[in-house]
PDB file of N, CA and C in Angstrom:
ATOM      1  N   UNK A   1     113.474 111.534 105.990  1.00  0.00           N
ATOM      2  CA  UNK A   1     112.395 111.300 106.950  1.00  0.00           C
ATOM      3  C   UNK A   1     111.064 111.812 106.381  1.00  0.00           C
ATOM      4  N   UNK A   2     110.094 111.114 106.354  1.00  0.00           N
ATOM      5  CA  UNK A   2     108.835 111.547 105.882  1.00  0.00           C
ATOM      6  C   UNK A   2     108.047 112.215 107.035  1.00  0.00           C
ATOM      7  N   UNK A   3     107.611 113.283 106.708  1.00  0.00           N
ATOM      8  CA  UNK A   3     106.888 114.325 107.592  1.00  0.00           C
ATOM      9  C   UNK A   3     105.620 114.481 107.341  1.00  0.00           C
ATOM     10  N   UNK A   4     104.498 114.170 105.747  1.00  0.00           N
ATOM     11  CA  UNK A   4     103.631 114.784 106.431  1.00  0.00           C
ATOM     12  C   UNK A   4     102.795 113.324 105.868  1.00  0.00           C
ATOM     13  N   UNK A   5     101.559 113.575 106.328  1.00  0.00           N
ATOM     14  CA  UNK A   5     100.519 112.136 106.850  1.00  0.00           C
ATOM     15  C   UNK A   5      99.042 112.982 107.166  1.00  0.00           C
ATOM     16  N   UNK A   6      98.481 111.528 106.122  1.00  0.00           N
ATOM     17  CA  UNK A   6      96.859 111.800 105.946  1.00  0.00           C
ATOM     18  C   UNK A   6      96.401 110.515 107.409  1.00  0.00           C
ATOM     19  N   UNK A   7      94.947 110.978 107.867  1.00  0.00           N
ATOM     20  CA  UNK A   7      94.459 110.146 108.753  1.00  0.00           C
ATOM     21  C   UNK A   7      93.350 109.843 108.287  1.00  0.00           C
ATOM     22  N   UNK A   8      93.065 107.970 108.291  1.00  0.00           N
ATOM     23  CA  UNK A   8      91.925 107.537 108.021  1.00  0.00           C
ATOM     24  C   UNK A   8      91.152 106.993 109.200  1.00  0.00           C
ATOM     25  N   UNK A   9      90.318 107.460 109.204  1.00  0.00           N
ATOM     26  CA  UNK A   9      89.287 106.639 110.119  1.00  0.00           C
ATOM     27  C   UNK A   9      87.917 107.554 110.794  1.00  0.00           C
ATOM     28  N   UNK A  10      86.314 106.595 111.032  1.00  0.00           N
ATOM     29  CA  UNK A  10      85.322 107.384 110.465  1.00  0.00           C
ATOM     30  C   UNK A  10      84.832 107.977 111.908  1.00  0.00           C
ATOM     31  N   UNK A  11      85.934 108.086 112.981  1.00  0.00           N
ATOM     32  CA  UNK A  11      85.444 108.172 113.885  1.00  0.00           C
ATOM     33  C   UNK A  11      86.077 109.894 114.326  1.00  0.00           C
ATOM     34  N   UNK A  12      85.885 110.917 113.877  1.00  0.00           N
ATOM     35  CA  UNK A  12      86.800 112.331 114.444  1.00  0.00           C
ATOM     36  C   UNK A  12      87.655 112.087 115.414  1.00  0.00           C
ATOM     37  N   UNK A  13      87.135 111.875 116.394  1.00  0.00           N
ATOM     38  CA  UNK A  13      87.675 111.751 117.446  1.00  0.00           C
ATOM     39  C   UNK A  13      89.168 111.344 117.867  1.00  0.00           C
ATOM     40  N   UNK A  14      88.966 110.129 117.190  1.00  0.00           N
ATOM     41  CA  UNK A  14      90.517 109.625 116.978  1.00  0.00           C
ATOM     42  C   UNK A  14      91.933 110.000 115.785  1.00  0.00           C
ATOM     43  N   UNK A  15      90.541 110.713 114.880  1.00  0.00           N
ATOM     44  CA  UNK A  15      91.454 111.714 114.354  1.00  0.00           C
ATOM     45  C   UNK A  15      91.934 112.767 114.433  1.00  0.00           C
ATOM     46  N   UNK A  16      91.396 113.502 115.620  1.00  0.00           N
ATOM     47  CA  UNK A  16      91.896 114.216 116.250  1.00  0.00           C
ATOM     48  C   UNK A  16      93.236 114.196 116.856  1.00  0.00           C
ATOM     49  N   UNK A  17      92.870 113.188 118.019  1.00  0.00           N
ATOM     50  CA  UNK A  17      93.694 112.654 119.130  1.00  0.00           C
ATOM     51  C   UNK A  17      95.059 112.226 118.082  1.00  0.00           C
ATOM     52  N   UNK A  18      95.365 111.681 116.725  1.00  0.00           N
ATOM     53  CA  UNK A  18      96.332 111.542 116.026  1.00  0.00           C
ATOM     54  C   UNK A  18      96.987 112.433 115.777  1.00  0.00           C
ATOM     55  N   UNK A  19      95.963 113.453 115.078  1.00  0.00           N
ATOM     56  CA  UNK A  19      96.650 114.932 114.723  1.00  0.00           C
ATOM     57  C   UNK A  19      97.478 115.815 115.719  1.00  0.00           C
ATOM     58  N   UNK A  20      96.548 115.761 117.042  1.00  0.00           N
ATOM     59  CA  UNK A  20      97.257 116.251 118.232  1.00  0.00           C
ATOM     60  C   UNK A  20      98.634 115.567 118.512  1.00  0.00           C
ATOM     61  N   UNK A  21      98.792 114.217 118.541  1.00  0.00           N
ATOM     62  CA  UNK A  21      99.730 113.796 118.531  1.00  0.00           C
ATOM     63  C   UNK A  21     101.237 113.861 117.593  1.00  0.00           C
ATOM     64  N   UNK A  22     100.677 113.939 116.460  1.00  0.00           N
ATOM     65  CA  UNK A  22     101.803 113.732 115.218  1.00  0.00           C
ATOM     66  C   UNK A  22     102.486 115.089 115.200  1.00  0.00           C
ATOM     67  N   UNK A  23     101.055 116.131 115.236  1.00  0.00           N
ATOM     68  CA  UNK A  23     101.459 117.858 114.762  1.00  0.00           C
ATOM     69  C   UNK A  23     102.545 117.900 115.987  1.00  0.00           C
ATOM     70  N   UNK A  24     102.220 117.945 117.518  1.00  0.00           N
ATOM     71  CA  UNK A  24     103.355 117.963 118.582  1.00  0.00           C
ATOM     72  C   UNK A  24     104.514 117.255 118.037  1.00  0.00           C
ATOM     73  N   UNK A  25     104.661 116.830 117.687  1.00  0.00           N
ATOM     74  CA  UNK A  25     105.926 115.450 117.555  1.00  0.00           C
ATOM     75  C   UNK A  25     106.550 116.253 115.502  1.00  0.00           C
ATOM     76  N   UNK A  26     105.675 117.583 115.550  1.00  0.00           N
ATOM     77  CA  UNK A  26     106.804 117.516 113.996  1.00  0.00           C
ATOM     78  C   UNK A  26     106.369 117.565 112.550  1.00  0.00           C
ATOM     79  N   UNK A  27     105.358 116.425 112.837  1.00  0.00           N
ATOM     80  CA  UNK A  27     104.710 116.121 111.478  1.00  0.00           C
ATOM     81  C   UNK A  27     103.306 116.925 111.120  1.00  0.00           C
ATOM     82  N   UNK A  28     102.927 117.082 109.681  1.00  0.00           N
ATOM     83  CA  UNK A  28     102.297 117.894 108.685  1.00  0.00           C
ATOM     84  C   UNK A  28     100.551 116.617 108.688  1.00  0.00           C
ATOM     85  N   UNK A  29      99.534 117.033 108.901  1.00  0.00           N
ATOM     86  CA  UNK A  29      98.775 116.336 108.498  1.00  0.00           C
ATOM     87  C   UNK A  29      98.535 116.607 107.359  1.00  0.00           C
ATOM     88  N   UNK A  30      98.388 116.576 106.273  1.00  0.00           N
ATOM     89  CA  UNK A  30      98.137 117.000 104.967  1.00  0.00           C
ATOM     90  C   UNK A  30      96.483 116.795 104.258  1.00  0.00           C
ATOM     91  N   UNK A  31      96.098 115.277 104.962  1.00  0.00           N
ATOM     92  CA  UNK A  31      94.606 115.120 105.011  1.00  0.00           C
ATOM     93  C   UNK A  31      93.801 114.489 105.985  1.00  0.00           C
ATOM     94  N   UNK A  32      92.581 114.344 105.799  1.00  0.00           N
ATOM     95  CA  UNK A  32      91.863 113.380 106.322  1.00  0.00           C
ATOM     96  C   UNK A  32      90.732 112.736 106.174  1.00  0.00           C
ATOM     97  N   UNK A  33      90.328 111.535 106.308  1.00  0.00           N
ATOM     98  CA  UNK A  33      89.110 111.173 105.506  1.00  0.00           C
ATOM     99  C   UNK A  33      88.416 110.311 106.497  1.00  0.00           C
ATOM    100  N   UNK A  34      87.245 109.920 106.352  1.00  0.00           N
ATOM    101  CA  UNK A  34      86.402 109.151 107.450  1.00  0.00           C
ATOM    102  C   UNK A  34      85.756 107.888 106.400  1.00  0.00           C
ATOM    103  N   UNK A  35      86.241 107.126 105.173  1.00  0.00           N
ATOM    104  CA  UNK A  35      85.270 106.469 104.784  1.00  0.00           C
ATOM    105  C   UNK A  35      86.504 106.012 104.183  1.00  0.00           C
ATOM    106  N   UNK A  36      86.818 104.703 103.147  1.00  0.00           N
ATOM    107  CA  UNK A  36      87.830 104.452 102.255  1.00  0.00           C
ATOM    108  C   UNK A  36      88.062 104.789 101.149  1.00  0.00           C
ATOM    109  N   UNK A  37      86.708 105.021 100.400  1.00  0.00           N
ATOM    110  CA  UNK A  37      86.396 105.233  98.921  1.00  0.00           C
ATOM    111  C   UNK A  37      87.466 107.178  98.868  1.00  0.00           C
ATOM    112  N   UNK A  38      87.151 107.706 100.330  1.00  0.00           N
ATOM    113  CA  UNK A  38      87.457 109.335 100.550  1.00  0.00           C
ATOM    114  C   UNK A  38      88.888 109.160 100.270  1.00  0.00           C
ATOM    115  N   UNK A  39      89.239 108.101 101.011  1.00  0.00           N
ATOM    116  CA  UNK A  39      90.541 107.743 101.432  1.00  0.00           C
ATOM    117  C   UNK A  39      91.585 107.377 100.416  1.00  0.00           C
ATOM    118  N   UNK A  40      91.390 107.313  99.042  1.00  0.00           N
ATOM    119  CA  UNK A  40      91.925 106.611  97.931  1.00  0.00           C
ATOM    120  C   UNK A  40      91.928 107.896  97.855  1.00  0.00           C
ATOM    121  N   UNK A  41      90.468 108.411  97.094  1.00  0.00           N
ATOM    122  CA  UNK A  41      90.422 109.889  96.612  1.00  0.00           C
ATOM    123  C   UNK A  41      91.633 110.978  97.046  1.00  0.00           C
ATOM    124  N   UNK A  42      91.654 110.843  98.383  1.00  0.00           N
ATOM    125  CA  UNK A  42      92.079 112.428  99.133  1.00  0.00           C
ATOM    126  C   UNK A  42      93.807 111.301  98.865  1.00  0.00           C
ATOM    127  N   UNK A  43      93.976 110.578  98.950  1.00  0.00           N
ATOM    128  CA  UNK A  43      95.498 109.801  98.883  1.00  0.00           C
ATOM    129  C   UNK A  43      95.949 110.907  97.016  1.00  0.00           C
ATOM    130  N   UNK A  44      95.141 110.293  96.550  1.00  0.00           N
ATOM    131  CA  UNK A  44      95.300 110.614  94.715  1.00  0.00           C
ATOM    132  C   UNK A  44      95.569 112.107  94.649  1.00  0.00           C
ATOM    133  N   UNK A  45      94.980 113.028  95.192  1.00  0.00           N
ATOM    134  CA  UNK A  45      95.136 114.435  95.552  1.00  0.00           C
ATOM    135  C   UNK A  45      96.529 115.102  96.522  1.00  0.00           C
ATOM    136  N   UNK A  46      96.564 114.182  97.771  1.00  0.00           N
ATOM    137  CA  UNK A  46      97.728 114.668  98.683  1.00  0.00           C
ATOM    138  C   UNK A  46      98.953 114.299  98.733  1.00  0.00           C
ATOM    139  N   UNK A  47      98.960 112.930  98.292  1.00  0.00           N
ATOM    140  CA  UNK A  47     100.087 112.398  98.411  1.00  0.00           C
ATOM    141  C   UNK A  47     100.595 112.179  99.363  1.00  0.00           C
ATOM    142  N   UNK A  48     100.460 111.894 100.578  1.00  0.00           N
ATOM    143  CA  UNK A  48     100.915 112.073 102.192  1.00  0.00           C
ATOM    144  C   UNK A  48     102.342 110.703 101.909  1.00  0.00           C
ATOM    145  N   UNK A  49     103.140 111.206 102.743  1.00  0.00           N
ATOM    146  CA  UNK A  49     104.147 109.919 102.483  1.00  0.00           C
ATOM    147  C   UNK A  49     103.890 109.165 103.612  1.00  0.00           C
ATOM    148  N   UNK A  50     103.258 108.915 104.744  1.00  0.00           N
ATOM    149  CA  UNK A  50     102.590 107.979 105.206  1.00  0.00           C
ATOM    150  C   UNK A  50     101.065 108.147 105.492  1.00  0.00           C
ATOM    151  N   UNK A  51     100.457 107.286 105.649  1.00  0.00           N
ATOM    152  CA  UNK A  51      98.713 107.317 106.091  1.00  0.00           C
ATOM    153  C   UNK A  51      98.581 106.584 106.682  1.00  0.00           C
ATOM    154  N   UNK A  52      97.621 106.481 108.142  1.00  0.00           N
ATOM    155  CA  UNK A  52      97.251 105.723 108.927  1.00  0.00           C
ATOM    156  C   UNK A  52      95.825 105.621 108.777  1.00  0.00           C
ATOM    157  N   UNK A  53      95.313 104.363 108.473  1.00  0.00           N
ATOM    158  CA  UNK A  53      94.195 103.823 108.176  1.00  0.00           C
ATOM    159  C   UNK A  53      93.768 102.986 109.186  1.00  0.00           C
ATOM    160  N   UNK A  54      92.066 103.061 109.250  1.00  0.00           N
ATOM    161  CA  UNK A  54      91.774 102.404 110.275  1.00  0.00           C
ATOM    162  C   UNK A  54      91.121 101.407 109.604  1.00  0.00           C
ATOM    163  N   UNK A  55      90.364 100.279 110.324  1.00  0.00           N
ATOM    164  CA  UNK A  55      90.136  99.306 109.432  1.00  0.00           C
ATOM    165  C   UNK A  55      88.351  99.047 109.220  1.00  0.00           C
ATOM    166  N   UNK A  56      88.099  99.415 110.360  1.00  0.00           N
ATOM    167  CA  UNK A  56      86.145  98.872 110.142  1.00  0.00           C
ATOM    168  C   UNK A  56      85.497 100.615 109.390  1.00  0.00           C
ATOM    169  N   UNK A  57      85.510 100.586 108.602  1.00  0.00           N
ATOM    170  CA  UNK A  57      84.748 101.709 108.261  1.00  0.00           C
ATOM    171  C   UNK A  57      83.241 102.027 107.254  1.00  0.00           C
ATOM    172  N   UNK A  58      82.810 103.046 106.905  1.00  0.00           N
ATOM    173  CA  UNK A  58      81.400 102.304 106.298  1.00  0.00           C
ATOM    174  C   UNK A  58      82.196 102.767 104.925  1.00  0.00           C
ATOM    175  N   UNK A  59      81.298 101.609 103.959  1.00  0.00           N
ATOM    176  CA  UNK A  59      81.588 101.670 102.517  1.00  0.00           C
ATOM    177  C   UNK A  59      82.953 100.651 102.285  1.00  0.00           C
ATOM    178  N   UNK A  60      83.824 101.243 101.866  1.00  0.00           N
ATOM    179  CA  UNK A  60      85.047 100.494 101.286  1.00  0.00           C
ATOM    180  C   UNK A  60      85.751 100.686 102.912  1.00  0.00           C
ATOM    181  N   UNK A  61      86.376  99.332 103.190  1.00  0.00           N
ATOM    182  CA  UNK A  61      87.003  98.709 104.477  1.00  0.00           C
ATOM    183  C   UNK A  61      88.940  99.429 104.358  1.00  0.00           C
ATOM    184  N   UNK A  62      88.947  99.576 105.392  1.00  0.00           N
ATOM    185  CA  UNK A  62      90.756  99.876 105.424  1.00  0.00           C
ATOM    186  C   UNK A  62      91.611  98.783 104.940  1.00  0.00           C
ATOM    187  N   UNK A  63      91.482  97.351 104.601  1.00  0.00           N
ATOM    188  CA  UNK A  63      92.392  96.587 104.236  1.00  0.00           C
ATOM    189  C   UNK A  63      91.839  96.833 102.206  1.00  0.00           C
ATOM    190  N   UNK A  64      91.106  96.929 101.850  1.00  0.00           N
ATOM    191  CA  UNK A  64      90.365  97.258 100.478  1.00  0.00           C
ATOM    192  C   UNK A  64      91.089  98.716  99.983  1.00  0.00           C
ATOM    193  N   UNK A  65      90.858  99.702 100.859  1.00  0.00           N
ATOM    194  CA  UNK A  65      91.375 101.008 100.833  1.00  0.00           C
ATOM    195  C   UNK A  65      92.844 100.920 100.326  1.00  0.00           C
ATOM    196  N   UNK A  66      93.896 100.652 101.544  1.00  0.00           N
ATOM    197  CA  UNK A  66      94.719  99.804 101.288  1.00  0.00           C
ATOM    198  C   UNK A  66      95.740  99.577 100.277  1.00  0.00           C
ATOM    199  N   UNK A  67      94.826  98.082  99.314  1.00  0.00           N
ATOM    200  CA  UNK A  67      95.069  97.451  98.462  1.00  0.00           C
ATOM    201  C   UNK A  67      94.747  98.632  96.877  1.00  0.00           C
ATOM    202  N   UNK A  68      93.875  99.338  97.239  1.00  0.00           N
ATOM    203  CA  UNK A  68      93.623 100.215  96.468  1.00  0.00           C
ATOM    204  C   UNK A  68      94.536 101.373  95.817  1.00  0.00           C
ATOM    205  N   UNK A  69      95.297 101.812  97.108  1.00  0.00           N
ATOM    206  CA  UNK A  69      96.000 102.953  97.522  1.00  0.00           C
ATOM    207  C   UNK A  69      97.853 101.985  96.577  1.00  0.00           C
ATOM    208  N   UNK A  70      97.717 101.295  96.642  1.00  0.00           N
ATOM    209  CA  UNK A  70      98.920 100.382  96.921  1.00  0.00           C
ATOM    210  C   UNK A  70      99.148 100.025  95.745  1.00  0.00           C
ATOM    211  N   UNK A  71      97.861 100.141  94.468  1.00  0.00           N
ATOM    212  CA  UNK A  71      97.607  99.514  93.039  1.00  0.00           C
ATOM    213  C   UNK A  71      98.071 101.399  92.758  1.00  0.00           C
ATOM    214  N   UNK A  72      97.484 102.252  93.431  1.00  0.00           N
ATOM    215  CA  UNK A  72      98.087 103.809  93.067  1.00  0.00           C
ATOM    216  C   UNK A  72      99.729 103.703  92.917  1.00  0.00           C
ATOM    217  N   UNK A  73     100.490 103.343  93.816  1.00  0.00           N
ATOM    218  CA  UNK A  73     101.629 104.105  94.493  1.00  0.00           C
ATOM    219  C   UNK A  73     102.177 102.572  94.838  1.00  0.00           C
ATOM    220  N   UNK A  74     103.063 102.145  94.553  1.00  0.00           N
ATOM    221  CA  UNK A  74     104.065 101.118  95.230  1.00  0.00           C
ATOM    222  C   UNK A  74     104.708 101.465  96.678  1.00  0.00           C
ATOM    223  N   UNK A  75     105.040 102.649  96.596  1.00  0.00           N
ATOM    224  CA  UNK A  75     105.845 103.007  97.461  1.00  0.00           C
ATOM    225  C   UNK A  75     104.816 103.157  98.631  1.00  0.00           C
ATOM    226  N   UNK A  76     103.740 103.406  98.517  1.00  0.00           N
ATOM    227  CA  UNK A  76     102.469 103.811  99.548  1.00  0.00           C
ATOM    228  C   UNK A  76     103.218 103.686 100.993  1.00  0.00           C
ATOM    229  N   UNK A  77     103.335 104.573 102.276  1.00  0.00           N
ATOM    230  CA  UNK A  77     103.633 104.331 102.796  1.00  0.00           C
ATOM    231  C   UNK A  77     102.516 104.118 104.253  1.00  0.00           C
ATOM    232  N   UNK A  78     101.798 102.767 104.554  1.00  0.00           N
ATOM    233  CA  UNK A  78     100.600 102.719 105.285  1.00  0.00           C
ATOM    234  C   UNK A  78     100.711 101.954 106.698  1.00  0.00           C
ATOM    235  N   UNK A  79     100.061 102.311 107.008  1.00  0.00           N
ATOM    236  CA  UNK A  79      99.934 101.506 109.007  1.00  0.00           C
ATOM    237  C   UNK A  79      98.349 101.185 108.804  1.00  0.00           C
ATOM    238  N   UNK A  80      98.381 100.230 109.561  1.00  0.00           N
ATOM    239  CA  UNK A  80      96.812  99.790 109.675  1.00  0.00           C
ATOM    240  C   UNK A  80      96.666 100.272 111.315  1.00  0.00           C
ATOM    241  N   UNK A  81      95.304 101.062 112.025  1.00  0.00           N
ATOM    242  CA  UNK A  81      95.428 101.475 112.884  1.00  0.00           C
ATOM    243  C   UNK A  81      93.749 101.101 113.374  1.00  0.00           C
ATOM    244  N   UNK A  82      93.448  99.783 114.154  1.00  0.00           N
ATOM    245  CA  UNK A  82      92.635  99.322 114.794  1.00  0.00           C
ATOM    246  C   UNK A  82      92.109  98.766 116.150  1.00  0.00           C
ATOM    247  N   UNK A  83      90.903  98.704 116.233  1.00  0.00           N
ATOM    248  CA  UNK A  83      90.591  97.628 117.564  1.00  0.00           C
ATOM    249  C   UNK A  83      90.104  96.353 117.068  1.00  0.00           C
ATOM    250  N   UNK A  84      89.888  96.155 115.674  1.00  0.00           N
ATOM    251  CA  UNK A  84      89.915  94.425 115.631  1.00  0.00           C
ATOM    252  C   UNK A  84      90.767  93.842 116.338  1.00  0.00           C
ATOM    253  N   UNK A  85      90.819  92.888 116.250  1.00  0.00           N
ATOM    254  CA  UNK A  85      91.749  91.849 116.802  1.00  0.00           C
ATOM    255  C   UNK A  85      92.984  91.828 116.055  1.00  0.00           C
ATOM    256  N   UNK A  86      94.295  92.041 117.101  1.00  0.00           N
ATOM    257  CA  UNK A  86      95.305  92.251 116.426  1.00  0.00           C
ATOM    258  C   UNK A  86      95.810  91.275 115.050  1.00  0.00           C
ATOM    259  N   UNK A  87      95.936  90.001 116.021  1.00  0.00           N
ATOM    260  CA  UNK A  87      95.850  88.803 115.626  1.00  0.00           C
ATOM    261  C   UNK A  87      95.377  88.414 114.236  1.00  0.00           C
ATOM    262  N   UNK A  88      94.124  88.882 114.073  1.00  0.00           N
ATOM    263  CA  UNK A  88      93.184  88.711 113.187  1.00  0.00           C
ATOM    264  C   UNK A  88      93.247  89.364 111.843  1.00  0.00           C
ATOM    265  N   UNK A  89      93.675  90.727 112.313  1.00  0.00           N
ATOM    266  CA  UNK A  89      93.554  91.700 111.152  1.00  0.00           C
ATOM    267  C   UNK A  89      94.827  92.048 110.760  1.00  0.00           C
ATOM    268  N   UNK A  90      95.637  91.775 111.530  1.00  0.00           N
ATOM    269  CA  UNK A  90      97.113  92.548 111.405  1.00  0.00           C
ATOM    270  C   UNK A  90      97.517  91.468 109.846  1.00  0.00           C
ATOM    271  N   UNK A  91      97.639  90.334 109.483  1.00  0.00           N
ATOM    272  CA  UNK A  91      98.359  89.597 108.605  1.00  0.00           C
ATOM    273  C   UNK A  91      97.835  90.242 107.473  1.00  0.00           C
ATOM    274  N   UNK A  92      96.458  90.024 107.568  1.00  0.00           N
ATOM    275  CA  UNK A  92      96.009  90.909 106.379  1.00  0.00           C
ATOM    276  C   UNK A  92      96.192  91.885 105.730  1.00  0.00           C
ATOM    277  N   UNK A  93      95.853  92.972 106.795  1.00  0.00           N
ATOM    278  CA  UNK A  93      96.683  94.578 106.702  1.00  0.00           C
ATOM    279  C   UNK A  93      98.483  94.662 105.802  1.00  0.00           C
ATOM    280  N   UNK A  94      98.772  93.462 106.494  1.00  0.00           N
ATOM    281  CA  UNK A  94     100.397  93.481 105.687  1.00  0.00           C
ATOM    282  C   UNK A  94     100.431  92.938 104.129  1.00  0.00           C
ATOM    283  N   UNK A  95      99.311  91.955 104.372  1.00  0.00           N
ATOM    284  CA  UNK A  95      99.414  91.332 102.836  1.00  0.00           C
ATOM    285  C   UNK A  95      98.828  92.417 101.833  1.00  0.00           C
ATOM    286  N   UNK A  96      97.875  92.958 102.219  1.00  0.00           N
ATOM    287  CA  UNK A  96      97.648  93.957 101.276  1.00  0.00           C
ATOM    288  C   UNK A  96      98.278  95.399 101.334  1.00  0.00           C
ATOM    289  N   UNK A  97      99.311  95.483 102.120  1.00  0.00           N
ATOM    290  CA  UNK A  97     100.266  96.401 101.933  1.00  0.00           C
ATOM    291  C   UNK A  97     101.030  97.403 102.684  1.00  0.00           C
ATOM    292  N   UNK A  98     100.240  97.102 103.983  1.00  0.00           N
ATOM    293  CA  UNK A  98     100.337  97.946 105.338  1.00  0.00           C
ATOM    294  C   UNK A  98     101.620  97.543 105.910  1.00  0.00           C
ATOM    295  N   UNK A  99     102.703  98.642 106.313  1.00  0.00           N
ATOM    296  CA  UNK A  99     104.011  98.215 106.788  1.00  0.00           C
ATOM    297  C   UNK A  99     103.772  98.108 107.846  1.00  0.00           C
ATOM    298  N   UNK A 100     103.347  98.132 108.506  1.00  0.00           N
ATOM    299  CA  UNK A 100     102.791  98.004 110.327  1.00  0.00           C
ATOM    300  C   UNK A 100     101.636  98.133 111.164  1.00  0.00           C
ATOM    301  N   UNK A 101     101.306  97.914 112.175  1.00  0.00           N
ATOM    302  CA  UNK A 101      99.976  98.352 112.640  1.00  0.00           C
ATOM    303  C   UNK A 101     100.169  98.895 114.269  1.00  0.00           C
ATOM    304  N   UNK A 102      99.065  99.797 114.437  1.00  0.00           N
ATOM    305  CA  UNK A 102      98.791 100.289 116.087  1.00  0.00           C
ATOM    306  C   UNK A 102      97.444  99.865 116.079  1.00  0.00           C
ATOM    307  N   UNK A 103      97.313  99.028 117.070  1.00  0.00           N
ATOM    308  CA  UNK A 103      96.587  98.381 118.165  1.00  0.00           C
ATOM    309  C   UNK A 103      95.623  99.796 118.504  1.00  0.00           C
ATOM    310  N   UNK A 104      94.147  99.152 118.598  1.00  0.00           N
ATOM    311  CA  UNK A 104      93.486 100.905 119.524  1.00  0.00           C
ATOM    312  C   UNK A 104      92.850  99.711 120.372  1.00  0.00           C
ATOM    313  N   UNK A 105      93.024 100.890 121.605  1.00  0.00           N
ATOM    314  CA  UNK A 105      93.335 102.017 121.649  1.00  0.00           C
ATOM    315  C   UNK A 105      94.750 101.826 122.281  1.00  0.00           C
ATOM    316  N   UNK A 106      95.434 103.091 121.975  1.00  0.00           N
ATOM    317  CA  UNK A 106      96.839 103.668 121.470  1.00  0.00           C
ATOM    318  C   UNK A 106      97.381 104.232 122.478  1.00  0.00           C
ATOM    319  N   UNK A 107      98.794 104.297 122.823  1.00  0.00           N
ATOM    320  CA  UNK A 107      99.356 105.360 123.740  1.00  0.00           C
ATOM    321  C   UNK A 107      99.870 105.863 122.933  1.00  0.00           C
ATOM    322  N   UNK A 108     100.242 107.678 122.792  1.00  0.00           N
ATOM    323  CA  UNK A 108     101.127 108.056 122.502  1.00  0.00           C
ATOM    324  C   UNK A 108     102.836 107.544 122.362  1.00  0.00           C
ATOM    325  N   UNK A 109     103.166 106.986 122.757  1.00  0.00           N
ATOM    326  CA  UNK A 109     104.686 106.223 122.579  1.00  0.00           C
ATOM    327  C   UNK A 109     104.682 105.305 121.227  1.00  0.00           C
ATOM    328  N   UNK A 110     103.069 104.425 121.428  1.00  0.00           N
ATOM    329  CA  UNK A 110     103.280 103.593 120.213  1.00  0.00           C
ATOM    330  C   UNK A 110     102.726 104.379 119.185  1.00  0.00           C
ATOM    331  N   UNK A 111     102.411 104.899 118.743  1.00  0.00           N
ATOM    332  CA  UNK A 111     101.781 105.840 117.860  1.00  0.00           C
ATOM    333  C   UNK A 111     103.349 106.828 116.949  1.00  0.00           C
ATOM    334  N   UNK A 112     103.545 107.236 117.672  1.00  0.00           N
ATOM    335  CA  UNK A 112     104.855 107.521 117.618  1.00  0.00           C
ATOM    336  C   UNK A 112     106.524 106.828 117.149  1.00  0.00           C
ATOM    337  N   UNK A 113     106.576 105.648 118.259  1.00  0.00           N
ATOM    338  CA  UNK A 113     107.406 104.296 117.869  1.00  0.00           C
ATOM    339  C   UNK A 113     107.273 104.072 116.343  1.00  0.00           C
ATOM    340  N   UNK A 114     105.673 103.397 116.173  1.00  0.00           N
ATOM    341  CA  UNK A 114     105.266 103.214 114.698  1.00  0.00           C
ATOM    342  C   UNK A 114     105.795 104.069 113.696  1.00  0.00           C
ATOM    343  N   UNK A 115     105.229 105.226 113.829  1.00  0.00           N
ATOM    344  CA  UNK A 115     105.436 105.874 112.846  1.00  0.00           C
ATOM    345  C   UNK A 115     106.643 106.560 112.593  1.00  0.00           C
ATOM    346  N   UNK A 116     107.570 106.710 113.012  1.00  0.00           N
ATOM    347  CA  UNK A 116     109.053 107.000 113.671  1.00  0.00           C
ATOM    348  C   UNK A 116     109.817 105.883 112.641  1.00  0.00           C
ATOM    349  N   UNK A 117     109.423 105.002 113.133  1.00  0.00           N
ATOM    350  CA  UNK A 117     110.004 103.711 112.057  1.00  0.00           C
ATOM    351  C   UNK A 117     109.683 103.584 110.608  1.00  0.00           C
ATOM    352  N   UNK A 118     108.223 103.841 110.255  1.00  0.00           N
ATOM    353  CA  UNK A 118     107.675 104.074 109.149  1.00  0.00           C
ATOM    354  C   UNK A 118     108.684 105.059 108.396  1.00  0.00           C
ATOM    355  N   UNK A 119     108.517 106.351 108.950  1.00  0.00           N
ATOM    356  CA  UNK A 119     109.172 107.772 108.689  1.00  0.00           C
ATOM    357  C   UNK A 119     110.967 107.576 108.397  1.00  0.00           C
ATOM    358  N   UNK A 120     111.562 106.598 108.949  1.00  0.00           N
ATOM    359  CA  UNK A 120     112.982 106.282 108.507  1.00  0.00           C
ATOM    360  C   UNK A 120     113.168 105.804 107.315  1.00  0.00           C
ATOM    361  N   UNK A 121     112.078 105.070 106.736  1.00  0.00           N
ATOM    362  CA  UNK A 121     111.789 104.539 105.554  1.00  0.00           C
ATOM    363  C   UNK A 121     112.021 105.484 104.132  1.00  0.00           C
ATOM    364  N   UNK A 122     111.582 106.589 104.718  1.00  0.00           N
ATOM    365  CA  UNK A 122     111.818 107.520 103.170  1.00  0.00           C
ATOM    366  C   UNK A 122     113.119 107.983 102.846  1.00  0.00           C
TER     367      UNK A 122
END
């Protein structure tokens, strides 16, 4: 089971509300980053065995990030975690490497569900 996990996305707030969530439930945040370009970087340094990435961010985008992270590490283990349009962004997110996605905004259950499933993976 993979336990610990970096959080991407440029908004605190919701990286918070993740951390609060994951740390209750078990899991290690190991990093966190608010931009993509950070997000490769702090990946190359931590190694998190999963990361939840968000997708609109400034500079390098979460599906770019991603694809980036993914040219690092095969094994990368990633969720795409947005309010684009599910629809829209989700195919993408997978093609460039993302094993799943949470929809924002989020309940705790799916946040959890997700990554629960992710986490069986290792």
């Amino acid at each position: 089971m993979c336990q610990t996990v970096m959080l991407v996305d440029d908004e605190p707030i919701i990286r918070n509300i993740l951390r609060t969530i994951l740390e209750y439930d078990g899991y290690t945040v190991v990093a966190e980053a608010g931009q993509g370009d950070e997000a490769v970087e702090k990946y190359r340094q931590h190694r998190p065995e999963i990361t939840i990435m968000d997708h609109i961010m400034p500079g390098k985008n979460g599906i770019e990030a991603i694809r980036e992270i993914v040219d690092l590490d095969r094994d990368a283990k990633l969720i795409m975690c947005s309010a684009s349009c599910r629809g829209k962004i989700e195919k993408p997110a997978i093609m460039a490497g993302a094993l799943d996605f949470i929809p924002k905004p989020f309940t705790v259950k799916e946040v959890l569900e997700v990554v629960g499933r992710i986490s069986g993976m290792c």
